[in-house]
N, C-alpha and C. Protein backbone atom coordinates (compact mmCIF):
# COMPACT_ATOMS: atom_id res chain seq x y z
N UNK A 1 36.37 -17.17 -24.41
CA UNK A 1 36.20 -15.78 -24.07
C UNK A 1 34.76 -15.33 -24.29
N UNK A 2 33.64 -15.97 -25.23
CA UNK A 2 32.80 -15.00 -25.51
C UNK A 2 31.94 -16.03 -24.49
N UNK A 3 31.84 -16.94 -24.32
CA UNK A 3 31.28 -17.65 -23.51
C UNK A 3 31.32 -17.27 -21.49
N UNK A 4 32.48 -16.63 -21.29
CA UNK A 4 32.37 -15.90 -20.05
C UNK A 4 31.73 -14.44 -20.43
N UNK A 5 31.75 -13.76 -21.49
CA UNK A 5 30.70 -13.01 -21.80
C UNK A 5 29.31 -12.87 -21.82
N UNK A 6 29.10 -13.69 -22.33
CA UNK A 6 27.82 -14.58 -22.41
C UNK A 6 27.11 -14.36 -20.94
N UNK A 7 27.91 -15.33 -20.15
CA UNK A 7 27.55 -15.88 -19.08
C UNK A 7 27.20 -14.28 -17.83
N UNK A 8 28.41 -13.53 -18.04
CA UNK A 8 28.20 -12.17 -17.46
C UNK A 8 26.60 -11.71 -17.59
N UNK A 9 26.43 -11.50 -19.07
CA UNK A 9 25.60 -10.68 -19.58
C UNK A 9 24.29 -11.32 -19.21
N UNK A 10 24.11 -13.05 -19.07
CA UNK A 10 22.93 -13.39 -18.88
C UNK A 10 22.65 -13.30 -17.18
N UNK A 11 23.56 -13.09 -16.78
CA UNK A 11 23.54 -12.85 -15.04
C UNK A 11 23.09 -11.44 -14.39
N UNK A 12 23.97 -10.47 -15.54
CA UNK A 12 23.21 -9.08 -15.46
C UNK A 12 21.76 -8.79 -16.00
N UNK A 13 21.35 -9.53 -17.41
CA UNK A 13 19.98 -9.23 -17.38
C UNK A 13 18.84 -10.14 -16.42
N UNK A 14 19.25 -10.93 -15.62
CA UNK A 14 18.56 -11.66 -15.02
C UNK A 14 18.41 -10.45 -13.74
N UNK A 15 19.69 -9.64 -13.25
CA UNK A 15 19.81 -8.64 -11.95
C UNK A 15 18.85 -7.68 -12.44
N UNK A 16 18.90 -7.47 -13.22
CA UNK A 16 18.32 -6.24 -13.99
C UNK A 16 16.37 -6.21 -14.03
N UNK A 17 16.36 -7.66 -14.29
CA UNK A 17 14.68 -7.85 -14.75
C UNK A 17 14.05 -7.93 -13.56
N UNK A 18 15.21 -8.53 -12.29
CA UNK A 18 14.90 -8.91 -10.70
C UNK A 18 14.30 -7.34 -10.21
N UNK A 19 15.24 -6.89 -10.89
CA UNK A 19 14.91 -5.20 -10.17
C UNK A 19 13.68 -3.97 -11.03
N UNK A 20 13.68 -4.51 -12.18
CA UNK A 20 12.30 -4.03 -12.68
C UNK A 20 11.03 -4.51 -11.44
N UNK A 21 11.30 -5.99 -11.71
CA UNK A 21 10.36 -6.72 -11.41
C UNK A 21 9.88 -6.43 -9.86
N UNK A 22 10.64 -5.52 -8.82
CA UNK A 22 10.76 -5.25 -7.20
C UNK A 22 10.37 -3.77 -7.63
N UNK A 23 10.60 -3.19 -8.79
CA UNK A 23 10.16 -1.89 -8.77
C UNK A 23 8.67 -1.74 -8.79
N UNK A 24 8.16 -2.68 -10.12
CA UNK A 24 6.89 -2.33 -10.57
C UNK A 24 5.76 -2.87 -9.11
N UNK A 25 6.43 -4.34 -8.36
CA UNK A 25 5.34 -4.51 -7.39
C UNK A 25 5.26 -3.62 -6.54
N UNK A 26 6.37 -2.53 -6.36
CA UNK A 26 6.73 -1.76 -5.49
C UNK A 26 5.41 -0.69 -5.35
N UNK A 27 5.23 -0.22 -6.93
CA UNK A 27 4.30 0.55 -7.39
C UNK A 27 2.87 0.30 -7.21
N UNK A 28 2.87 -0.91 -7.25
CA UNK A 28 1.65 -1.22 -7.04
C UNK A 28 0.68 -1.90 -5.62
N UNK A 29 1.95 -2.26 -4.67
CA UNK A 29 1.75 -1.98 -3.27
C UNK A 29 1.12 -0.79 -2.61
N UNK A 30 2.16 0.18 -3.13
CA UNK A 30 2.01 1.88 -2.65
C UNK A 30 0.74 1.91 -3.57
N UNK A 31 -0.11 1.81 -4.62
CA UNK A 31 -0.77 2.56 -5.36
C UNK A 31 -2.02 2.10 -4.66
N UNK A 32 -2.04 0.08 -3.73
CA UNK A 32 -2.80 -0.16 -3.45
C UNK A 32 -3.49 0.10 -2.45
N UNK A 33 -2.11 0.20 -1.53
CA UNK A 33 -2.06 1.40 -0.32
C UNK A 33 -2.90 2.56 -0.05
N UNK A 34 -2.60 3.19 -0.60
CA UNK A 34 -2.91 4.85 -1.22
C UNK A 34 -4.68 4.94 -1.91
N UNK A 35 -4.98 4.04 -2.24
CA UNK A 35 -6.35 3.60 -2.69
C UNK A 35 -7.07 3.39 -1.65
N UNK A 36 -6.80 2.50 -0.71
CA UNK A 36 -7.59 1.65 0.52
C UNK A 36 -7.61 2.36 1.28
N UNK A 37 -6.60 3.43 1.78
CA UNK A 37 -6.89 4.68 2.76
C UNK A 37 -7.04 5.49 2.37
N UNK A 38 -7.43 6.34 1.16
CA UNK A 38 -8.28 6.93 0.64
C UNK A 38 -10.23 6.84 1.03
N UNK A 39 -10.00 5.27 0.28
CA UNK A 39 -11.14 4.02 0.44
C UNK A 39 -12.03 4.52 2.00
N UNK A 40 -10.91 4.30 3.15
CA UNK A 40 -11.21 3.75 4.37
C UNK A 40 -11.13 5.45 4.93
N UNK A 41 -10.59 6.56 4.40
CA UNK A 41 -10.77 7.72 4.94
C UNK A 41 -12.65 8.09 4.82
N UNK A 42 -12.93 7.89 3.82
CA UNK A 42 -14.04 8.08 2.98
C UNK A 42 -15.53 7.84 3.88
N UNK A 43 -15.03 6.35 4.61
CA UNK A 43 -15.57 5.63 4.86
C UNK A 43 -16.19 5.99 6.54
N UNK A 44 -15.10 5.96 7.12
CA UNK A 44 -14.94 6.65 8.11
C UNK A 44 -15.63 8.24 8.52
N UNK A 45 -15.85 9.33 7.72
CA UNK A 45 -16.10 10.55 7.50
C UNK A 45 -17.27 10.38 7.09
N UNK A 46 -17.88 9.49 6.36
CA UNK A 46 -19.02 9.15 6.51
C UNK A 46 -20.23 8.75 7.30
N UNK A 47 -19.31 8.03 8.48
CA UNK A 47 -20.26 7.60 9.96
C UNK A 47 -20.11 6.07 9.79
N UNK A 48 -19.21 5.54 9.03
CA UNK A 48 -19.23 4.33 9.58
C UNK A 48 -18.04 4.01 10.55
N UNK A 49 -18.67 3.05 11.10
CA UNK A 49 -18.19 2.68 12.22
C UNK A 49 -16.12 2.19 12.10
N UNK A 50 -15.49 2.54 12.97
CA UNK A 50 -14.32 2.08 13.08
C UNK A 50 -13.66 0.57 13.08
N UNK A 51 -14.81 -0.42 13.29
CA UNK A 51 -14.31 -1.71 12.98
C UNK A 51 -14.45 -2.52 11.59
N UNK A 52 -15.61 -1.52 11.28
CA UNK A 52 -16.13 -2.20 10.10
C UNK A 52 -15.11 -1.67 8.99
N UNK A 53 -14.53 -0.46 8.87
CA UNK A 53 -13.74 -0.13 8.19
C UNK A 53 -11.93 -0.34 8.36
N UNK A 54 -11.84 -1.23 9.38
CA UNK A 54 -10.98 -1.71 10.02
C UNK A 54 -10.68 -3.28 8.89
N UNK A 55 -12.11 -3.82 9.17
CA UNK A 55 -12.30 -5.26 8.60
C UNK A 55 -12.30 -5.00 7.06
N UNK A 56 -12.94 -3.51 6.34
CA UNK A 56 -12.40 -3.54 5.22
C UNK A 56 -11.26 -3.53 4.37
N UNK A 57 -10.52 -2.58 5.12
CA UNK A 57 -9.00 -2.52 5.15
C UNK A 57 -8.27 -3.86 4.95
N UNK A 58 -8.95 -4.81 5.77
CA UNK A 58 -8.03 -6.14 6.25
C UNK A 58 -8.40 -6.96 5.16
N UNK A 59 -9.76 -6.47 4.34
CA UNK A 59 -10.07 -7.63 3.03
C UNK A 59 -9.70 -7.18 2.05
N UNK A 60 -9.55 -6.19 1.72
CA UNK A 60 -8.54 -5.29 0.57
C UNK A 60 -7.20 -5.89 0.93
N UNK A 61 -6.27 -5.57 2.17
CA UNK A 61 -4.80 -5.86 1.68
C UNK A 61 -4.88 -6.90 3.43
N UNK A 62 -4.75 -8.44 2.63
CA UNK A 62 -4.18 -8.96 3.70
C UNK A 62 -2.92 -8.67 4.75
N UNK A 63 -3.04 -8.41 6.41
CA UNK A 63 -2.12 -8.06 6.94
C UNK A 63 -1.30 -6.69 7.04
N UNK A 64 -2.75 -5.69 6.37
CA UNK A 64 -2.45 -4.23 6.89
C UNK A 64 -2.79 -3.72 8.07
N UNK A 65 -2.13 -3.15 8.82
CA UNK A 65 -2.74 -2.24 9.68
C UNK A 65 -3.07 -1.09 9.51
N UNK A 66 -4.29 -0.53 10.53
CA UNK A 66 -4.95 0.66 10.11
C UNK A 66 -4.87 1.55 11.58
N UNK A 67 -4.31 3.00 11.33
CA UNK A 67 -4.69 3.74 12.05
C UNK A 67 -5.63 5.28 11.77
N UNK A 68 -6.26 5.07 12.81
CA UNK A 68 -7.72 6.49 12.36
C UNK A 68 -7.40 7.20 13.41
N UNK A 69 -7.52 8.72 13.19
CA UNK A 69 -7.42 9.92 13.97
C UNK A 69 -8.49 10.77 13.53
N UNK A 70 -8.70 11.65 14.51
CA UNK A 70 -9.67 12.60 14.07
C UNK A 70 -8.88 14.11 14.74
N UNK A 71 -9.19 14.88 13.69
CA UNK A 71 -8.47 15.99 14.07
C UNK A 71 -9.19 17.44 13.74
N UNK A 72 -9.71 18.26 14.69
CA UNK A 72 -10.39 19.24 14.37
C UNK A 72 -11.10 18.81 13.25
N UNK A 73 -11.90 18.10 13.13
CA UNK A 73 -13.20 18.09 11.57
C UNK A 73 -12.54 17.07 10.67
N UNK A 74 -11.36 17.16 10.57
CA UNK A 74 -10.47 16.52 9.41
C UNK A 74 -10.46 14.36 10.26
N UNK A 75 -10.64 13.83 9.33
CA UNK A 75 -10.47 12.35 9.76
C UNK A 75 -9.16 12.16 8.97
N UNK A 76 -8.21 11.50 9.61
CA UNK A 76 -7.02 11.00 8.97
C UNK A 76 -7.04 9.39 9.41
N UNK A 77 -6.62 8.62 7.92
CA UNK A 77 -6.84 6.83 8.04
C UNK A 77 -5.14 7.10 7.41
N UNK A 78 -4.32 6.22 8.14
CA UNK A 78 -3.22 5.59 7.91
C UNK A 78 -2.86 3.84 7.34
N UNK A 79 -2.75 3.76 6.18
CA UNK A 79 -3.00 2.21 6.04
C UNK A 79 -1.40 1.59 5.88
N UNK A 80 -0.94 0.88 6.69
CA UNK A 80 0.93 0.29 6.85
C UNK A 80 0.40 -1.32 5.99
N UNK A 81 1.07 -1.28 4.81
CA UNK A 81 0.75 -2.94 4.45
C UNK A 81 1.93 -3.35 3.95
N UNK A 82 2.33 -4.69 4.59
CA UNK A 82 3.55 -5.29 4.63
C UNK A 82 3.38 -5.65 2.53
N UNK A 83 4.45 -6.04 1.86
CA UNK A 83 4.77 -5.95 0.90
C UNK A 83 6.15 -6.92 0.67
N UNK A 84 6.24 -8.23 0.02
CA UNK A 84 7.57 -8.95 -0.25
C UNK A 84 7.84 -8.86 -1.30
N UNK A 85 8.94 -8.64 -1.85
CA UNK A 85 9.32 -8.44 -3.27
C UNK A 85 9.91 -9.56 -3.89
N UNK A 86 9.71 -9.76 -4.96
CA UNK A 86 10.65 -11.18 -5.72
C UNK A 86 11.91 -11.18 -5.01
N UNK A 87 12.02 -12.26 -4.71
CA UNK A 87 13.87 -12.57 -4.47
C UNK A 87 13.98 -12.22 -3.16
N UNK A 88 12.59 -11.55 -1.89
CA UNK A 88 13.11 -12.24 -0.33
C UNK A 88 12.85 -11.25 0.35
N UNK A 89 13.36 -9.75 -0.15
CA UNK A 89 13.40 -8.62 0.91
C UNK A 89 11.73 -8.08 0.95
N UNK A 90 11.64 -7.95 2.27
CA UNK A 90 10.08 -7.65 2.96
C UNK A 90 10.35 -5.95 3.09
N UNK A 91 9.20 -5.22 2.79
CA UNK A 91 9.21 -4.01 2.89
C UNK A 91 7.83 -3.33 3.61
N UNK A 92 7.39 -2.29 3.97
CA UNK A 92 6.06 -2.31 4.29
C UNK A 92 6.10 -0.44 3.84
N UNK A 93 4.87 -0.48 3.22
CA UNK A 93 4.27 0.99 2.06
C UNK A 93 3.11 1.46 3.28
N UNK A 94 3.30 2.56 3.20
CA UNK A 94 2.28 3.22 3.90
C UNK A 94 1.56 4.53 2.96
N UNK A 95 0.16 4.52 3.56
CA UNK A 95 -0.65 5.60 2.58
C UNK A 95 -0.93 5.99 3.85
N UNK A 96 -1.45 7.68 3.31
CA UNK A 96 -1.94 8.56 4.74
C UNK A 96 -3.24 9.34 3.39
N UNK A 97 -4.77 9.19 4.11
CA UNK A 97 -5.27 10.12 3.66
C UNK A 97 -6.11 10.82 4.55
N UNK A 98 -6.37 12.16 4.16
CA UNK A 98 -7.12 13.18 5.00
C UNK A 98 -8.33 13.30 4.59
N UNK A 99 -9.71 13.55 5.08
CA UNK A 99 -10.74 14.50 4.36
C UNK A 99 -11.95 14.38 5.56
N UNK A 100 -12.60 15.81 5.32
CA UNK A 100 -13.01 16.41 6.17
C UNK A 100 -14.77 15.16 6.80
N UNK A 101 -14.62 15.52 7.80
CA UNK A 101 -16.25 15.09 8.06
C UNK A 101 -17.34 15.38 7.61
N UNK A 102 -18.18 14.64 7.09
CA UNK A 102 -19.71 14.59 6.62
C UNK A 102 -20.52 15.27 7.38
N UNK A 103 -21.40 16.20 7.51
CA UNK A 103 -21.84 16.61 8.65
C UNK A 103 -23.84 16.41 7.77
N UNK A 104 -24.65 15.87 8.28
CA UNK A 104 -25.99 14.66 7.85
C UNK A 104 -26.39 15.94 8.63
N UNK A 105 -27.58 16.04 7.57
CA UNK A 105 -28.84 17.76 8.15
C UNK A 105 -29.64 17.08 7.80
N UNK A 106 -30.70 16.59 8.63
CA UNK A 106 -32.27 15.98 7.93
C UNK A 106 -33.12 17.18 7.34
């Protein structure tokens, strides 16, 4: 009897640590996310060019895609980066950041 106990309990903390363990990368996908299009809004609103901040994007998080808009003054960078979690399931985190254009007065 205590031995199918046992066996329960080491199966649940193994489910348990699986799912910490999918939470915290979870966190840190999105946080990396959320950084790089920040990063790449920045970058952009600045005057650099759209590929080059394209190619930065892509050396920060292998296999993100990037979308840039410009909207009345405001630049918006969208960064989608795929994300696998321990144990198989594929997810993909997206960051959205806004901020206004640089406007250069000699």
């Amino acid at each position: 009897m205590v031995t199918a106990e046992t066996a329960i309990s080491a199966v649940a903390a193994v489910a348990v640590f699986a799912l910490l363990l999918g939470g915290i990368e979870f966190i840190v996908g999105n946080t990396r996310a959320s950084q790089t299009a920040g990063a790449a809004a920045r970058q952009v609103a600045r005057g650099d060019s759209r590929e080059s901040v394209t190619a930065n994007v892509g050396r920060a998080i292998p296999g993100a895609s990037v979308d840039i808009r410009d909207a009345g003054g405001l630049t918006e960078v969208r960064v989608d980066a795929p994300l696998t979690l321990p144990f198989g399931p594929r997810v993909t985190v997206s960051a959205t950041s806004r901020v206004r254009r640089e406007s250069v007065e000699w």
